[in-house]
C-alpha atoms as a PDB file:
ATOM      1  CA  UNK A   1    -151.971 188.550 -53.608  1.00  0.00           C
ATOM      2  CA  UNK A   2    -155.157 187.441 -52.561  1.00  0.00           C
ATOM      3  CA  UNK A   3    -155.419 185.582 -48.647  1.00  0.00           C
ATOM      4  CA  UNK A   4    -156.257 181.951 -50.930  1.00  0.00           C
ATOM      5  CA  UNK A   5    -153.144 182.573 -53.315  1.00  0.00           C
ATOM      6  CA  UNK A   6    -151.159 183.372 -50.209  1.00  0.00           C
ATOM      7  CA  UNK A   7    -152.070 180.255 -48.470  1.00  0.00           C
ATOM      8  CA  UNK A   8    -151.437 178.392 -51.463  1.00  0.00           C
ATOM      9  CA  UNK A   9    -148.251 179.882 -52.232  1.00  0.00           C
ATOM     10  CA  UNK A  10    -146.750 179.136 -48.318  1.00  0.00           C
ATOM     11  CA  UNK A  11    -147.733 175.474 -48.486  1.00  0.00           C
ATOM     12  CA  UNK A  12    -145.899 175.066 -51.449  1.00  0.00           C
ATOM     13  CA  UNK A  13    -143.045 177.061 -50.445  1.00  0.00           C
ATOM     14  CA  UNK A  14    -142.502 175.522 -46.963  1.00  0.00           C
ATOM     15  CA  UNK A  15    -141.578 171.959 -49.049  1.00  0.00           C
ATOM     16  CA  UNK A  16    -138.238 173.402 -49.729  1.00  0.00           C
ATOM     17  CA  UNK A  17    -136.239 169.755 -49.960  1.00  0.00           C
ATOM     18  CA  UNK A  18    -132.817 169.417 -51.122  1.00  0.00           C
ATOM     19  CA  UNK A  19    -133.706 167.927 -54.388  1.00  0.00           C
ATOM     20  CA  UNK A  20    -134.642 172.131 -54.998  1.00  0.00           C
ATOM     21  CA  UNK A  21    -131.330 173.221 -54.327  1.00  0.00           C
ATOM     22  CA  UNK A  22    -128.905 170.175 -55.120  1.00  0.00           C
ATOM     23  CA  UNK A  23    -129.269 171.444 -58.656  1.00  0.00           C
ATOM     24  CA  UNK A  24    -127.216 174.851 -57.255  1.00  0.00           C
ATOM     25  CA  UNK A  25    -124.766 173.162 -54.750  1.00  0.00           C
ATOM     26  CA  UNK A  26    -124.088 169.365 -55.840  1.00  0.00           C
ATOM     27  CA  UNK A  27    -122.896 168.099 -53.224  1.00  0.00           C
ATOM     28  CA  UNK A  28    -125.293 167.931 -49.830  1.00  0.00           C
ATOM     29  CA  UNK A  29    -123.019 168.816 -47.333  1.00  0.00           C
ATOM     30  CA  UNK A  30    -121.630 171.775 -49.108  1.00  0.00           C
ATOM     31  CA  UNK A  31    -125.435 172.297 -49.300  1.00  0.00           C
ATOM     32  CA  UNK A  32    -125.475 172.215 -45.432  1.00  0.00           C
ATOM     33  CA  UNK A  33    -122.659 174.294 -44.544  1.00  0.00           C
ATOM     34  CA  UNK A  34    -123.305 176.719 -47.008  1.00  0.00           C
ATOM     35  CA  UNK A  35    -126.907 177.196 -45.778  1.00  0.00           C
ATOM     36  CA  UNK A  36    -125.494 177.501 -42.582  1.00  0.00           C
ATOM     37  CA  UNK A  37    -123.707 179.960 -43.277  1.00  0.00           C
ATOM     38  CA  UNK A  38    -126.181 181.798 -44.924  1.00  0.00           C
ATOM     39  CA  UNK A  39    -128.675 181.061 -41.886  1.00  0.00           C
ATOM     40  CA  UNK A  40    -125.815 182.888 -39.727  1.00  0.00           C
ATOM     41  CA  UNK A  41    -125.569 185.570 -41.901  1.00  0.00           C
ATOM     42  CA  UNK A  42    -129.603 186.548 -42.172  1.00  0.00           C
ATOM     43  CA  UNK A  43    -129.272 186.264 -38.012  1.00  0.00           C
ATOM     44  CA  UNK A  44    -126.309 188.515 -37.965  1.00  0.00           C
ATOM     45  CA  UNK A  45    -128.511 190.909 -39.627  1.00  0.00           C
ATOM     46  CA  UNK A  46    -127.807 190.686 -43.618  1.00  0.00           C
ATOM     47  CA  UNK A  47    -130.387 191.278 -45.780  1.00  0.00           C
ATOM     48  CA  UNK A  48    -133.369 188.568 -47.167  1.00  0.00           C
ATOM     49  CA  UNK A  49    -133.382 188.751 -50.470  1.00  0.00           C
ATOM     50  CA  UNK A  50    -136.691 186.973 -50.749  1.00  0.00           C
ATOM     51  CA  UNK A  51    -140.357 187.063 -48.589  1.00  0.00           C
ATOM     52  CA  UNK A  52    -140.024 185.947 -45.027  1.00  0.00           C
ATOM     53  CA  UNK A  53    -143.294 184.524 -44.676  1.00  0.00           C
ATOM     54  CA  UNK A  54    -142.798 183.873 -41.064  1.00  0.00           C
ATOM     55  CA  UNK A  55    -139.877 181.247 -42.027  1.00  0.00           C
ATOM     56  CA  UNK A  56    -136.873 180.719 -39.783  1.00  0.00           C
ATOM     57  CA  UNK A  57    -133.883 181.263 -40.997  1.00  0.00           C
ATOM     58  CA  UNK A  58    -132.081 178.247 -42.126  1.00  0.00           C
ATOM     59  CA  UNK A  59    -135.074 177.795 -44.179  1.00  0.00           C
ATOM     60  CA  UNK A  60    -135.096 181.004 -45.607  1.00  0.00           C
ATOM     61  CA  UNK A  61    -131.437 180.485 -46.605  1.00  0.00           C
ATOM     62  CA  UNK A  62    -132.610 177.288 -48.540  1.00  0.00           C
ATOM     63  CA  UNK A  63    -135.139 179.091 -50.422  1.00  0.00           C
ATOM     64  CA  UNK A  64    -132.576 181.618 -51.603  1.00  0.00           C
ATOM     65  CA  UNK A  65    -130.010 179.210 -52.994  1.00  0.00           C
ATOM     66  CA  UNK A  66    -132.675 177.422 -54.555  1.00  0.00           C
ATOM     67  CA  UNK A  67    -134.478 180.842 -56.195  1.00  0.00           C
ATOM     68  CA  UNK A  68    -130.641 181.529 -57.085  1.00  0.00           C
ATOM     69  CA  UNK A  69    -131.047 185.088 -55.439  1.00  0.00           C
ATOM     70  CA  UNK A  70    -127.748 184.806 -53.242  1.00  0.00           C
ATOM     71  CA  UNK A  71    -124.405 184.110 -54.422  1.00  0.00           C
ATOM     72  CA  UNK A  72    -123.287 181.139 -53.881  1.00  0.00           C
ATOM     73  CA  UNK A  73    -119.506 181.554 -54.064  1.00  0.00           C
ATOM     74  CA  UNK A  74    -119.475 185.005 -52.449  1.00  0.00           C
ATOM     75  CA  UNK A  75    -120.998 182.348 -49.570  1.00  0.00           C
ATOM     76  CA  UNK A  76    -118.505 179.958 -50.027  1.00  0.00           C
ATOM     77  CA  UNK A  77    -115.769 182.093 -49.741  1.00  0.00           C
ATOM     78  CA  UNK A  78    -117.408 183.652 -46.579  1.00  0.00           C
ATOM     79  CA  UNK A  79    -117.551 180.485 -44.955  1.00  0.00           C
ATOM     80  CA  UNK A  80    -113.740 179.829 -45.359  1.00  0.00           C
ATOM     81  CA  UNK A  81    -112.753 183.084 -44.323  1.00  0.00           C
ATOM     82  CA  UNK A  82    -115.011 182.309 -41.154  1.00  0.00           C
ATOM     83  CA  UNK A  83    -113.069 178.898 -40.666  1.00  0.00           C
ATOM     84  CA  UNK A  84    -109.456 180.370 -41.514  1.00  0.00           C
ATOM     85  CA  UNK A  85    -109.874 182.700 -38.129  1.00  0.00           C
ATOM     86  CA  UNK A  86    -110.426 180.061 -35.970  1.00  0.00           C
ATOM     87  CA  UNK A  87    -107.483 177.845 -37.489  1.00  0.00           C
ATOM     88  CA  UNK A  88    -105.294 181.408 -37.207  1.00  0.00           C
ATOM     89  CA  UNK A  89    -106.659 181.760 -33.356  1.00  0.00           C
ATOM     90  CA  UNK A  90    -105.771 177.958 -32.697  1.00  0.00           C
ATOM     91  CA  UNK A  91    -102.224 178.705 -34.445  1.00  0.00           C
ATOM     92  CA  UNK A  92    -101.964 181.247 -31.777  1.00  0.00           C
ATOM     93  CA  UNK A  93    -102.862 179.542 -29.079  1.00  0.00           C
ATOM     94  CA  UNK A  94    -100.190 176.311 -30.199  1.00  0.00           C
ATOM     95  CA  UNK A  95     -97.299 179.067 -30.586  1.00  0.00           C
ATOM     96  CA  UNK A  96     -97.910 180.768 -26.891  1.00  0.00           C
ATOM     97  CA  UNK A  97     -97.963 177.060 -25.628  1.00  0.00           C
ATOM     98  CA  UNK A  98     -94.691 176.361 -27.321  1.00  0.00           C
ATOM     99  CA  UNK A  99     -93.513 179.661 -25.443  1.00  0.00           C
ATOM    100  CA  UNK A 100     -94.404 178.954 -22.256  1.00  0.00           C
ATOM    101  CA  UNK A 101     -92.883 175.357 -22.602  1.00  0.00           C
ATOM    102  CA  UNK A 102     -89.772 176.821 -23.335  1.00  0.00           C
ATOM    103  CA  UNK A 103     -89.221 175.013 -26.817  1.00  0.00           C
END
């Protein structure tokens, strides 16, 4: 790539809207957790499976649903799992309370 094509290529690229990836995820804030997720994951240290071009990384997340090169239900799935651990620790917690209450 050529310095011109590259500068070309980033402005277009850093207009990633929703309309690019509402097509993958229909509804928005599925769109926003599951981007979230993703953002946690590529900070966590997963892999980006597409050019960084000095984007941060809730950006970079939206670029890779909407290029289709993550999968979507593989993040999904590790979103829930995330979620379920809390709700188990908080299940904890309520039983240890009922303990010491004497119930």
């Amino acid at each position: 790539m050529t310095l011109k094509t590259l500068k070309i290529y980033r402005l277009l690229m850093a207009r990633v809207t929703v309309e690019d990836c509402i097509v993958k995820i229909f509804n928005r804030f599925d769109l926003v957790m599951i981007a979230a997720q993703r953002s946690r994951n590529i900070s966590s240290g997963s892999n980006v499976t597409i050019d960084k071009y000095n984007d941060k990384n809730p950006v970079i997340a939206l670029r890779e649903i909407a290029e289709e090169t993550v999968d979507v239900s593989w993040l999904r799935e590790s979103l829930i799992r995330s979620l379920q651990k809390q709700a188990d620790f908080d299940k904890t917690e309520d039983d240890n309370v009922e303990g010491l209450m004497g119930s």
